[in-house]
N, C-alpha and C. Protein backbone atom coordinates (compact mmCIF):
# COMPACT_ATOMS: atom_id res chain seq x y z
N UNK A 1 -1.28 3.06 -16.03
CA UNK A 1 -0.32 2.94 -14.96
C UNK A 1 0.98 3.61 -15.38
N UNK A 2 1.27 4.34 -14.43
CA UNK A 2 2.59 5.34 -14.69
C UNK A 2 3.62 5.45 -13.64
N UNK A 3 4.88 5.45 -13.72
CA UNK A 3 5.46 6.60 -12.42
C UNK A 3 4.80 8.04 -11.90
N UNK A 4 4.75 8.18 -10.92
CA UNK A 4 4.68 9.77 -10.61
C UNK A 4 4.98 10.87 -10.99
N UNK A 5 4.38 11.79 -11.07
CA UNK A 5 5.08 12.89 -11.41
C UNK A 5 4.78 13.78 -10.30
N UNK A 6 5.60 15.25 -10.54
CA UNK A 6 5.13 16.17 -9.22
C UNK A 6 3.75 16.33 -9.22
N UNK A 7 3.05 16.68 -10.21
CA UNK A 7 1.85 17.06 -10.99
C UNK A 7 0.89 16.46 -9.89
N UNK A 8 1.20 15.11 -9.99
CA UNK A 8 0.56 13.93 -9.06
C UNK A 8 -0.08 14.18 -7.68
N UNK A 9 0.91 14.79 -6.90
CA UNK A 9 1.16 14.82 -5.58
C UNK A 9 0.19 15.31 -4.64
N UNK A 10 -0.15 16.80 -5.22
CA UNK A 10 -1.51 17.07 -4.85
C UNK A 10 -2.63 16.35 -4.31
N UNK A 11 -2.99 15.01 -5.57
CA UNK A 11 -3.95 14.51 -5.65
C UNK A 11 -3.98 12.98 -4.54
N UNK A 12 -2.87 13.29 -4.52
CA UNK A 12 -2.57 11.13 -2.94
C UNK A 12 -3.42 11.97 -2.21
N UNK A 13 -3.31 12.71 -1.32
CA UNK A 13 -4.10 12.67 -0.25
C UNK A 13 -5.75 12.59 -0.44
N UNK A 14 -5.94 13.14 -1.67
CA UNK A 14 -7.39 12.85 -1.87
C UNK A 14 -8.16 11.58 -2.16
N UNK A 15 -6.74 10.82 -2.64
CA UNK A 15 -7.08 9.26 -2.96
C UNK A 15 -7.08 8.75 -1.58
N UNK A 16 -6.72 8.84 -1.13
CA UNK A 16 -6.14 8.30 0.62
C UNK A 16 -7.38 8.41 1.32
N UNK A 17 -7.83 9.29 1.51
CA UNK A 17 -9.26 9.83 1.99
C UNK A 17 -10.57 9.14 1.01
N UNK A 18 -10.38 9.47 -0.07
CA UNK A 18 -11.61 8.56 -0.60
C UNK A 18 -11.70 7.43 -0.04
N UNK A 19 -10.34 6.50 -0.35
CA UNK A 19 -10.09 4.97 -0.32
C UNK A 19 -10.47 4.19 1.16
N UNK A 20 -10.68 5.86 1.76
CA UNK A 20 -10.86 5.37 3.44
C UNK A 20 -12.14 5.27 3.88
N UNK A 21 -12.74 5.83 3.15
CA UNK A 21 -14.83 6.30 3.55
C UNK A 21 -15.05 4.25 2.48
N UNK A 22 -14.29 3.74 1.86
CA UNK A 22 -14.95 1.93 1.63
C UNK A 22 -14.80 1.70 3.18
N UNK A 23 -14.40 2.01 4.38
CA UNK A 23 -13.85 1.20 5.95
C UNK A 23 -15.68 1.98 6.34
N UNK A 24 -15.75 2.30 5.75
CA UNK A 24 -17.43 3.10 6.64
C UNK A 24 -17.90 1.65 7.04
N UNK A 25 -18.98 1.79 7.94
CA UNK A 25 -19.72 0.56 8.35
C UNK A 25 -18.93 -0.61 8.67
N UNK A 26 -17.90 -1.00 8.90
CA UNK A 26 -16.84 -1.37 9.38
C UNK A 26 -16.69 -1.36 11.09
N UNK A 27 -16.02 -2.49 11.35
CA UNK A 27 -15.52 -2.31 13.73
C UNK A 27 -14.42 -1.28 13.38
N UNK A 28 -13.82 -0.90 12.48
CA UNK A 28 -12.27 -0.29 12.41
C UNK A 28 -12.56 1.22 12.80
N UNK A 29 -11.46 1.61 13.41
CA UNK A 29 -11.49 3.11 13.61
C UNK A 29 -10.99 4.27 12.37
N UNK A 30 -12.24 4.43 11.93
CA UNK A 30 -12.50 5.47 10.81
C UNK A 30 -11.40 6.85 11.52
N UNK A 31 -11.05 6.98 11.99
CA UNK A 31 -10.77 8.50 12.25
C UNK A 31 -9.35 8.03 12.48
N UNK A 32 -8.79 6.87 12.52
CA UNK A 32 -7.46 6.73 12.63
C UNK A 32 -6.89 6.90 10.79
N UNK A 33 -8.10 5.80 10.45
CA UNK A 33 -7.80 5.68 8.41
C UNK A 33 -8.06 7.21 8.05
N UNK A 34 -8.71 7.93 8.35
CA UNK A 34 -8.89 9.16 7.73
C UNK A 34 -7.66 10.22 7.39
N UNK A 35 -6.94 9.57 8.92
CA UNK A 35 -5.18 10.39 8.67
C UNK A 35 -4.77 10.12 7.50
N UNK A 36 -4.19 11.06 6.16
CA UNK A 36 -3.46 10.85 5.65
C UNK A 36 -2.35 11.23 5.32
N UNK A 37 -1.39 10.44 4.42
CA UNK A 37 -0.08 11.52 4.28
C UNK A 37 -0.01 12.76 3.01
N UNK A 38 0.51 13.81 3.89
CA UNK A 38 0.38 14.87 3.30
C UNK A 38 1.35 14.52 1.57
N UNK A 39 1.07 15.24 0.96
CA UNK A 39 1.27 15.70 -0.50
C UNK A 39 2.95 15.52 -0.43
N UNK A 40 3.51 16.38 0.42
CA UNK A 40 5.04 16.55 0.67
C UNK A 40 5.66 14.82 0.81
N UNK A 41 4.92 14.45 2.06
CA UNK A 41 5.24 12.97 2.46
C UNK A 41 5.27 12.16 1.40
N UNK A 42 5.27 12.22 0.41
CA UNK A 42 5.58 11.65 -0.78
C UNK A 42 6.43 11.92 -1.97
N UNK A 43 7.45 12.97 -1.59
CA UNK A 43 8.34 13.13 -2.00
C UNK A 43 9.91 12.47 -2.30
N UNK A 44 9.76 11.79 -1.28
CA UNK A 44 11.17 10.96 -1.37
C UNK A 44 10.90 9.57 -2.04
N UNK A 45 9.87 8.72 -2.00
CA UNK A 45 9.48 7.95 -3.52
C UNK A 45 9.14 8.20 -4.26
N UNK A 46 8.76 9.65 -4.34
CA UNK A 46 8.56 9.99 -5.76
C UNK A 46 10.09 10.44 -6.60
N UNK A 47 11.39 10.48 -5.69
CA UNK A 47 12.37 10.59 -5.95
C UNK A 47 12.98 9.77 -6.36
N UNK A 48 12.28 8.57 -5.32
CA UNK A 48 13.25 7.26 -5.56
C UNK A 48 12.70 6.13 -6.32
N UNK A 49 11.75 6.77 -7.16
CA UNK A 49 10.66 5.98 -8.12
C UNK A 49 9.92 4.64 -7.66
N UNK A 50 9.46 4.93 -6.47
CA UNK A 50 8.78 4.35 -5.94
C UNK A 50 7.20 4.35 -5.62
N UNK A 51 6.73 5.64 -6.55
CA UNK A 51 5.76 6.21 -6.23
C UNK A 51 4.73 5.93 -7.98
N UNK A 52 3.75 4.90 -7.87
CA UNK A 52 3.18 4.71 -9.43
C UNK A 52 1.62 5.50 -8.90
N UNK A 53 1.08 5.23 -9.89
CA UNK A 53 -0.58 6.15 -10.23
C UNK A 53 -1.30 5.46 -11.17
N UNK A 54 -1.93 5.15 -11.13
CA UNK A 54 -3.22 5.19 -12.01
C UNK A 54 -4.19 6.23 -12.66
N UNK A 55 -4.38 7.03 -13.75
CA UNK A 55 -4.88 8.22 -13.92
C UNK A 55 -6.12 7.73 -14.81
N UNK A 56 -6.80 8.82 -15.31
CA UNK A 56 -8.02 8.06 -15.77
C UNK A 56 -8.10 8.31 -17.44
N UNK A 57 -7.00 8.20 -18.05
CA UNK A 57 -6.95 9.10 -19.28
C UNK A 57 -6.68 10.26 -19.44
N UNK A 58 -7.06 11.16 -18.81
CA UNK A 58 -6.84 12.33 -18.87
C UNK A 58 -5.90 12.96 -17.93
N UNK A 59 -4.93 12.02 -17.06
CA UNK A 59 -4.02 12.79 -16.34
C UNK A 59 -4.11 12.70 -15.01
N UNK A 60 -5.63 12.62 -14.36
CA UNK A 60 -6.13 12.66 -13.33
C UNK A 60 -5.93 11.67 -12.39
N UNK A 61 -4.75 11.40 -11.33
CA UNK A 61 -5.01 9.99 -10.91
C UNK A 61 -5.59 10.02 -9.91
N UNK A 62 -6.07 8.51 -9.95
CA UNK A 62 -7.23 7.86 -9.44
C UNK A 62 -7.18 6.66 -8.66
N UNK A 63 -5.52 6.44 -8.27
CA UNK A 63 -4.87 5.29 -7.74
C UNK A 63 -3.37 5.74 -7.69
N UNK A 64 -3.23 5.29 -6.55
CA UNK A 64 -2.19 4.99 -5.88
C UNK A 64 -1.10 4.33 -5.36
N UNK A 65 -0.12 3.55 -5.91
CA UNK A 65 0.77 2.77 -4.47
C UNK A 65 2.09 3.70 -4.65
N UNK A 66 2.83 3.51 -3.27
CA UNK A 66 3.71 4.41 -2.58
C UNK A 66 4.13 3.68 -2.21
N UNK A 67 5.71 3.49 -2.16
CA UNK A 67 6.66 2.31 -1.45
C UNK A 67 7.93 2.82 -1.28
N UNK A 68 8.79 1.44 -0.17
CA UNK A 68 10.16 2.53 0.06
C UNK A 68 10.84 1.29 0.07
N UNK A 69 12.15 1.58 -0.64
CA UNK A 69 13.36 0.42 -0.36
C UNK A 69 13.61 0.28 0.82
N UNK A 70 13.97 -1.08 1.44
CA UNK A 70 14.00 -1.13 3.14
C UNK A 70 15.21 -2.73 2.19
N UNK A 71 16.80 -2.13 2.60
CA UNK A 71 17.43 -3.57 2.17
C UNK A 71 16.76 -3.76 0.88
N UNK A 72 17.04 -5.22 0.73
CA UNK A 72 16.28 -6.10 -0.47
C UNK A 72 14.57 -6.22 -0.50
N UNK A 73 14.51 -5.53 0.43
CA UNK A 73 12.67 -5.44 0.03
C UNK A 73 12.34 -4.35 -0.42
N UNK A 74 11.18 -4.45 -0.97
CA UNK A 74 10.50 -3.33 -1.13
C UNK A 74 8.61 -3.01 -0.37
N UNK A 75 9.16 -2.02 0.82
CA UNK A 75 8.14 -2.19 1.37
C UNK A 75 6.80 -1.55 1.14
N UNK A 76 5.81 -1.49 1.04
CA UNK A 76 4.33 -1.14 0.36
C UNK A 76 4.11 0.13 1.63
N UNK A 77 3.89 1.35 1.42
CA UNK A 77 3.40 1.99 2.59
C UNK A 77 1.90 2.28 2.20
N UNK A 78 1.77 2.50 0.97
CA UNK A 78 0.55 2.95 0.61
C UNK A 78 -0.10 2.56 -0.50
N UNK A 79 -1.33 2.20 -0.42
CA UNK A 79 -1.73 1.63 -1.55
C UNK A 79 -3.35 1.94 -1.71
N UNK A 80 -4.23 2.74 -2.49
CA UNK A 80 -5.33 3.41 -2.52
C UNK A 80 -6.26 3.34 -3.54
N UNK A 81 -6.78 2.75 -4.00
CA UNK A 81 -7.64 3.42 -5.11
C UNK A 81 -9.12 4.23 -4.70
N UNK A 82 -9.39 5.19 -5.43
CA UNK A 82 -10.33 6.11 -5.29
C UNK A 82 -11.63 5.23 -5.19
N UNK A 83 -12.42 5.91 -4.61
CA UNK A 83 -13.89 4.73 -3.82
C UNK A 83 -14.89 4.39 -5.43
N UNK A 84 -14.77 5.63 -5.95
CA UNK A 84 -15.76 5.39 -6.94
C UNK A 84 -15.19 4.46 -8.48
N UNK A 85 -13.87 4.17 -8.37
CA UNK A 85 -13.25 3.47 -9.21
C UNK A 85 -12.89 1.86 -8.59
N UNK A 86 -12.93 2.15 -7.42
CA UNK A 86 -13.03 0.63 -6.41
C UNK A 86 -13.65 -0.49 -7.06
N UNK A 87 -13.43 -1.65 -7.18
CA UNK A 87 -13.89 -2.70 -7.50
C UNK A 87 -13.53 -3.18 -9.33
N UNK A 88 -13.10 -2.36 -9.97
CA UNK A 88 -12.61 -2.95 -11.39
C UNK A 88 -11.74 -2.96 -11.72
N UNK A 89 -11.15 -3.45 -11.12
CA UNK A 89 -9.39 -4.63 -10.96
C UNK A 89 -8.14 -3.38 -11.48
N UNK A 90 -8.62 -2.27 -10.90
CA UNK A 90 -7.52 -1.11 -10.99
C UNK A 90 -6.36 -1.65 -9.67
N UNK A 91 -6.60 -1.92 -8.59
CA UNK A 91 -5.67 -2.23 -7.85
C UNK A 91 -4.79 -3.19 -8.33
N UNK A 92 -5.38 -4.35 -8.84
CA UNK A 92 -4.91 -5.69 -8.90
C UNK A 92 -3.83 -5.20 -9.77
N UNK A 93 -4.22 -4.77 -11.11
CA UNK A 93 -3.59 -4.38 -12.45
C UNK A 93 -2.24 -3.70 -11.89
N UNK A 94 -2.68 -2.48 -10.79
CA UNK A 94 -1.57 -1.32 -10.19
C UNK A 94 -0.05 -2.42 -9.21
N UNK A 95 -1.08 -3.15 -8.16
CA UNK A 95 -0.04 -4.15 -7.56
C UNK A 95 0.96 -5.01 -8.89
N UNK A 96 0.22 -5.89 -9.52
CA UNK A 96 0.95 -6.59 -10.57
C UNK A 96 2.21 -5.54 -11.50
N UNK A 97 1.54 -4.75 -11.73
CA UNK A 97 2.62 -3.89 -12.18
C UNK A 97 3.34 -3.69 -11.31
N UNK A 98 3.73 -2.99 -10.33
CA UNK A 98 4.66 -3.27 -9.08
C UNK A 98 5.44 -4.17 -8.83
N UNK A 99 4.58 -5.33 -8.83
CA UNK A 99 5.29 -6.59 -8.26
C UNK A 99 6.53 -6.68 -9.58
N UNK A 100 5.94 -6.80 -10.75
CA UNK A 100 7.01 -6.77 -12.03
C UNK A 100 8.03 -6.34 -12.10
N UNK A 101 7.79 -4.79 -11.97
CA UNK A 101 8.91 -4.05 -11.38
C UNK A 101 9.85 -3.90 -10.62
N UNK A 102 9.46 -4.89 -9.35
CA UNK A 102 10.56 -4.88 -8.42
C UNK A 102 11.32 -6.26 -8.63
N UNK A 103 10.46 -7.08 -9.50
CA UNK A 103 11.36 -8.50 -9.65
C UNK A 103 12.26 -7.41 -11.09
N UNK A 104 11.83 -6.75 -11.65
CA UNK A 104 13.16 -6.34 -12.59
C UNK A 104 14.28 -5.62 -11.80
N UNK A 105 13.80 -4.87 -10.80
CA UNK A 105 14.95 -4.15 -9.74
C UNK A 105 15.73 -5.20 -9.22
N UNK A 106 15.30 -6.31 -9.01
CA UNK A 106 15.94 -7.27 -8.18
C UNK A 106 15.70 -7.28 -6.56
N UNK A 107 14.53 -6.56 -6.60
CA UNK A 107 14.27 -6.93 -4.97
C UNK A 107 13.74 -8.59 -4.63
N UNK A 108 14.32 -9.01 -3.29
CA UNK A 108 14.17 -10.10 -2.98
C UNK A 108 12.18 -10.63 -2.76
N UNK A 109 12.24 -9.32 -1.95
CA UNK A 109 10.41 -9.11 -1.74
C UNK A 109 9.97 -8.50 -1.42
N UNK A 110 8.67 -8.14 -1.46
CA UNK A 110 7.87 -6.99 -1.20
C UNK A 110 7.14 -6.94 -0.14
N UNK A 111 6.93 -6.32 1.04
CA UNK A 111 6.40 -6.28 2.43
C UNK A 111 5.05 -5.27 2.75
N UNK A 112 4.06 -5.34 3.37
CA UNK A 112 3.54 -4.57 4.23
C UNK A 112 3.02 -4.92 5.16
N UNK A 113 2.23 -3.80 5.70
CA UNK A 113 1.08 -4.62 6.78
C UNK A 113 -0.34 -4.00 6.44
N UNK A 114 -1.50 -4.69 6.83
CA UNK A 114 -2.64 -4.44 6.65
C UNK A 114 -3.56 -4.95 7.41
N UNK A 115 -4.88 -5.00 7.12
CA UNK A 115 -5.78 -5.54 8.18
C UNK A 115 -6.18 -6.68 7.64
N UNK A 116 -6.16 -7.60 8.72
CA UNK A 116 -5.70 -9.17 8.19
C UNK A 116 -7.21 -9.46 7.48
N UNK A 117 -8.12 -9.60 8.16
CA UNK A 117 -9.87 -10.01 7.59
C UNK A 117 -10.63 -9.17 6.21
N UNK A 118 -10.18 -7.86 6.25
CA UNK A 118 -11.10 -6.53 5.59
C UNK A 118 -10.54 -7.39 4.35
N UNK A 119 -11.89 -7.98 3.48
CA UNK A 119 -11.71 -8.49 2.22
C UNK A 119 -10.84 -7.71 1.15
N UNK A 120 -10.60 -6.17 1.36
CA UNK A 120 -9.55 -5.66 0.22
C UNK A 120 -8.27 -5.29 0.98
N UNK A 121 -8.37 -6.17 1.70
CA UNK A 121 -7.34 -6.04 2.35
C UNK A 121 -6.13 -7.67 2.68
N UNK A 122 -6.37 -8.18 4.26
CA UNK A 122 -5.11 -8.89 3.94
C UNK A 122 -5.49 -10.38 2.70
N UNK A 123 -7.10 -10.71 3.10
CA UNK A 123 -7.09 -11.65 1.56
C UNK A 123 -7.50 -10.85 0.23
N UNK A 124 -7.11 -10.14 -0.03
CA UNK A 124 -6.86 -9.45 -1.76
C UNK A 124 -5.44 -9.77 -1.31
N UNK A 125 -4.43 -9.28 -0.81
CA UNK A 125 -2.92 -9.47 -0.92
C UNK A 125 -2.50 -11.49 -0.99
N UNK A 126 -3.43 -11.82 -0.22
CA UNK A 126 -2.77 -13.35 -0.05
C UNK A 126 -3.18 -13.89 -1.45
N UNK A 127 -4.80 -13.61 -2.11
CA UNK A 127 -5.08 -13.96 -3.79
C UNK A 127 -3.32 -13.44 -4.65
N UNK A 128 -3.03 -12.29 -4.40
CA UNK A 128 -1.76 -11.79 -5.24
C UNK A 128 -0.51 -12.95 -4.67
N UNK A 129 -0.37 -13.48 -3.66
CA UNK A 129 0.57 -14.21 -3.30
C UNK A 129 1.58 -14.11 -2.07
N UNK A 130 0.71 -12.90 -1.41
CA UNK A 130 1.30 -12.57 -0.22
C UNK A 130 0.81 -13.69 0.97
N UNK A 131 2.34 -13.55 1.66
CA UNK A 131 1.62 -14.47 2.90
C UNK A 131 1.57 -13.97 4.48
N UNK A 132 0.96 -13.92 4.97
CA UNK A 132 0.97 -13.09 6.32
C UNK A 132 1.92 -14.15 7.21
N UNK A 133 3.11 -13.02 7.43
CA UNK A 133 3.99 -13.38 8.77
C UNK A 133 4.21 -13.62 9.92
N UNK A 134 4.31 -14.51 10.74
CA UNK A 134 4.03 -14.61 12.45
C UNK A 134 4.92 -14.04 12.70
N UNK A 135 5.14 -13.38 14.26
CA UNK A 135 5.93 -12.86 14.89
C UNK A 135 7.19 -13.28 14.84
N UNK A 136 6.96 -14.45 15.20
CA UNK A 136 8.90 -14.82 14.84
C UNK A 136 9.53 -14.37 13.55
N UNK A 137 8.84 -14.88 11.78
CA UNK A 137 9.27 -14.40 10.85
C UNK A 137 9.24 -12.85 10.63
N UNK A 138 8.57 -11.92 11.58
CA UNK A 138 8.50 -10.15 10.97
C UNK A 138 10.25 -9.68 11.42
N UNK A 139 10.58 -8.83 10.90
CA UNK A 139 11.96 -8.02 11.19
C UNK A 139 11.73 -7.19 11.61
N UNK A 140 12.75 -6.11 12.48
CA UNK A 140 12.70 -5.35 13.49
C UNK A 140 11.49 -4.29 12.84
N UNK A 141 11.68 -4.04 11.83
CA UNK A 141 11.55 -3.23 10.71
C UNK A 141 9.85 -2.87 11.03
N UNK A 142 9.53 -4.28 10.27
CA UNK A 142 7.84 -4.47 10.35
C UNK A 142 7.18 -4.84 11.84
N UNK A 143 8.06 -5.25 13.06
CA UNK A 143 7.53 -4.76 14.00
C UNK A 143 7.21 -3.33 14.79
N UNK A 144 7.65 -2.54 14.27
CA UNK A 144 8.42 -1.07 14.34
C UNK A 144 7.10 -0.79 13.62
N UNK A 145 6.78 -0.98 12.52
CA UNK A 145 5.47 -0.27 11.99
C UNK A 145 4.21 -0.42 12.33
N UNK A 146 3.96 -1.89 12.80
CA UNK A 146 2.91 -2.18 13.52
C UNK A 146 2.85 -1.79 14.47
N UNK A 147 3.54 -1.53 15.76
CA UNK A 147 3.73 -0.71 16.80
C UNK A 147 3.17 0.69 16.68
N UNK A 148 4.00 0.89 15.81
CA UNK A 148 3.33 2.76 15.36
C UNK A 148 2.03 3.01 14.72
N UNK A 149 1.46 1.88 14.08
CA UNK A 149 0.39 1.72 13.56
C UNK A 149 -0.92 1.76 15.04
N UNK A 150 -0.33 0.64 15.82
CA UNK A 150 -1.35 0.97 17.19
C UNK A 150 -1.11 2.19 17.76
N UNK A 151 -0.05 2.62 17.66
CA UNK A 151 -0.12 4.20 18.65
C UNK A 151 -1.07 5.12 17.96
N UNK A 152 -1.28 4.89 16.85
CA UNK A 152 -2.02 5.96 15.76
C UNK A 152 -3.50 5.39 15.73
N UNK A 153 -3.63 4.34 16.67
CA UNK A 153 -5.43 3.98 16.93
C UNK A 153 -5.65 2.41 16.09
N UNK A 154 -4.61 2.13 15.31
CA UNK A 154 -5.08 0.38 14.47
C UNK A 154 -4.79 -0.54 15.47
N UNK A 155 -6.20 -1.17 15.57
CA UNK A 155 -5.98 -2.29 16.09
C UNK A 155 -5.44 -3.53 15.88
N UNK A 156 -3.96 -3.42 17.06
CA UNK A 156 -3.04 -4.17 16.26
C UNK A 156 -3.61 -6.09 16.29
N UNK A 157 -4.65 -6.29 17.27
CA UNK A 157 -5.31 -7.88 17.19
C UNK A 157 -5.81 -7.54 15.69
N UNK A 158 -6.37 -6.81 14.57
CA UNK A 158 -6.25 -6.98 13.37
C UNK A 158 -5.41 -6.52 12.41
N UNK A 159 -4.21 -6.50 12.57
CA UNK A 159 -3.85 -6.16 11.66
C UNK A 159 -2.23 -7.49 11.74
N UNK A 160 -2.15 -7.19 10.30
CA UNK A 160 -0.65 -8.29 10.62
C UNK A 160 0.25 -7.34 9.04
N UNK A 161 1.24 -8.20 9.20
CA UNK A 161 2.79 -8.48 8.09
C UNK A 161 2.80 -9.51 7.58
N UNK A 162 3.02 -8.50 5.79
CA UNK A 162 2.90 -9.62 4.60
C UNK A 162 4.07 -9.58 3.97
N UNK A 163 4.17 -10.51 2.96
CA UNK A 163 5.57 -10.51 2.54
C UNK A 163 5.20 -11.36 1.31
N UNK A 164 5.50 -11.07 0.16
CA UNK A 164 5.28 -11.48 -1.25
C UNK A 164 7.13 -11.91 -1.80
N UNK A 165 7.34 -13.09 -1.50
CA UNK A 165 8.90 -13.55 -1.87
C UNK A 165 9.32 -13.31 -3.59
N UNK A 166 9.88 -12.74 -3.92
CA UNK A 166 10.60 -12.96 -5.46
C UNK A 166 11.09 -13.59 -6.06
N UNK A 167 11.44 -14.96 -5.87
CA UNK A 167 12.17 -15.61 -6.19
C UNK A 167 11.68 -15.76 -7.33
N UNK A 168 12.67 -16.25 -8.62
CA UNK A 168 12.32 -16.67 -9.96
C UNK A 168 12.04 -18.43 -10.09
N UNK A 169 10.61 -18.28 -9.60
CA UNK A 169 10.30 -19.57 -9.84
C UNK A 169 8.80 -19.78 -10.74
């Protein structure tokens, strides 16, 4: 587990796309997950060191998360591991490192949204300690993404807003 480098950049979109063919055989709309963000689109956390990797020894990464300061949070936009490395606690390891990190930044907490049921999805985040938000608790912020998330084809009856609190307890 590393920060980013430019080197890197190339390779997100290919993680993005792998990480998306695990939704195969799935109700979800494959051709919405297939969009990914281009190489460039990851430039400004990779600026603002928000952008970690997973590589496989040799340089090559093979995982992903991508995040952006929003206030005292830190919000999750992207988070991927490659299909054929899927399942041996590379994510878990990649989030935990994250989460560490931002309690050393001093962020209050860490946010995204995801699809509430898809087992690597919203329960892998709630095992880490995330808790999915009702409408009243989301901010303009994370309603704003879910919104844009349905215009882009996610069905917003599955999907919700998580929020992992920091507090030092």
């Amino acid at each position: 587990m590393r920060p980013a480098i430019e080197a890197d950049l190339p390779r997100l979109p290919e993680i993005e796309r792998s990480a998306s063919e695990a939704f195969r055989g799935t109700d979800l709309n494959l051709e919405a997950l297939m969009s990914v963000t281009p190489a460039e689109g990851w430039r400004d956390a990779l600026r603002s060191e928000t952008l970690w990797v997973v590589d496989d020894g040799a340089g090559r990464s093979i995982a992903f998360l991508g995040a952006e300061a929003a206030g005292h949070e830190l919000h999750l936009r992207e988070f991927d591991v490659e299909l054929e490395h899927q399942g041996q606690g590379l994510g878990r390891r990649l989030l935990s490192h994250v989460i560490a990190w931002a309690r050393t930044a001093k962020f209050q907490a860490l946010t995204l949204t995801t699809f509430r049921t898809v087992p690597w999805n919203g329960p892998f985040y709630a095992a880490m300690g995330f808790r999915e938000l009702s409408p009243a608790e989301m901010s303009s912020r994370l309603v704003t993404i879910l919104k844009n998330e349905a215009y882009h084809g996610l069905d917003p009856a599955q999907r919700c807003a998580m929020r992992l609190d920091l507090d030092e307890t």
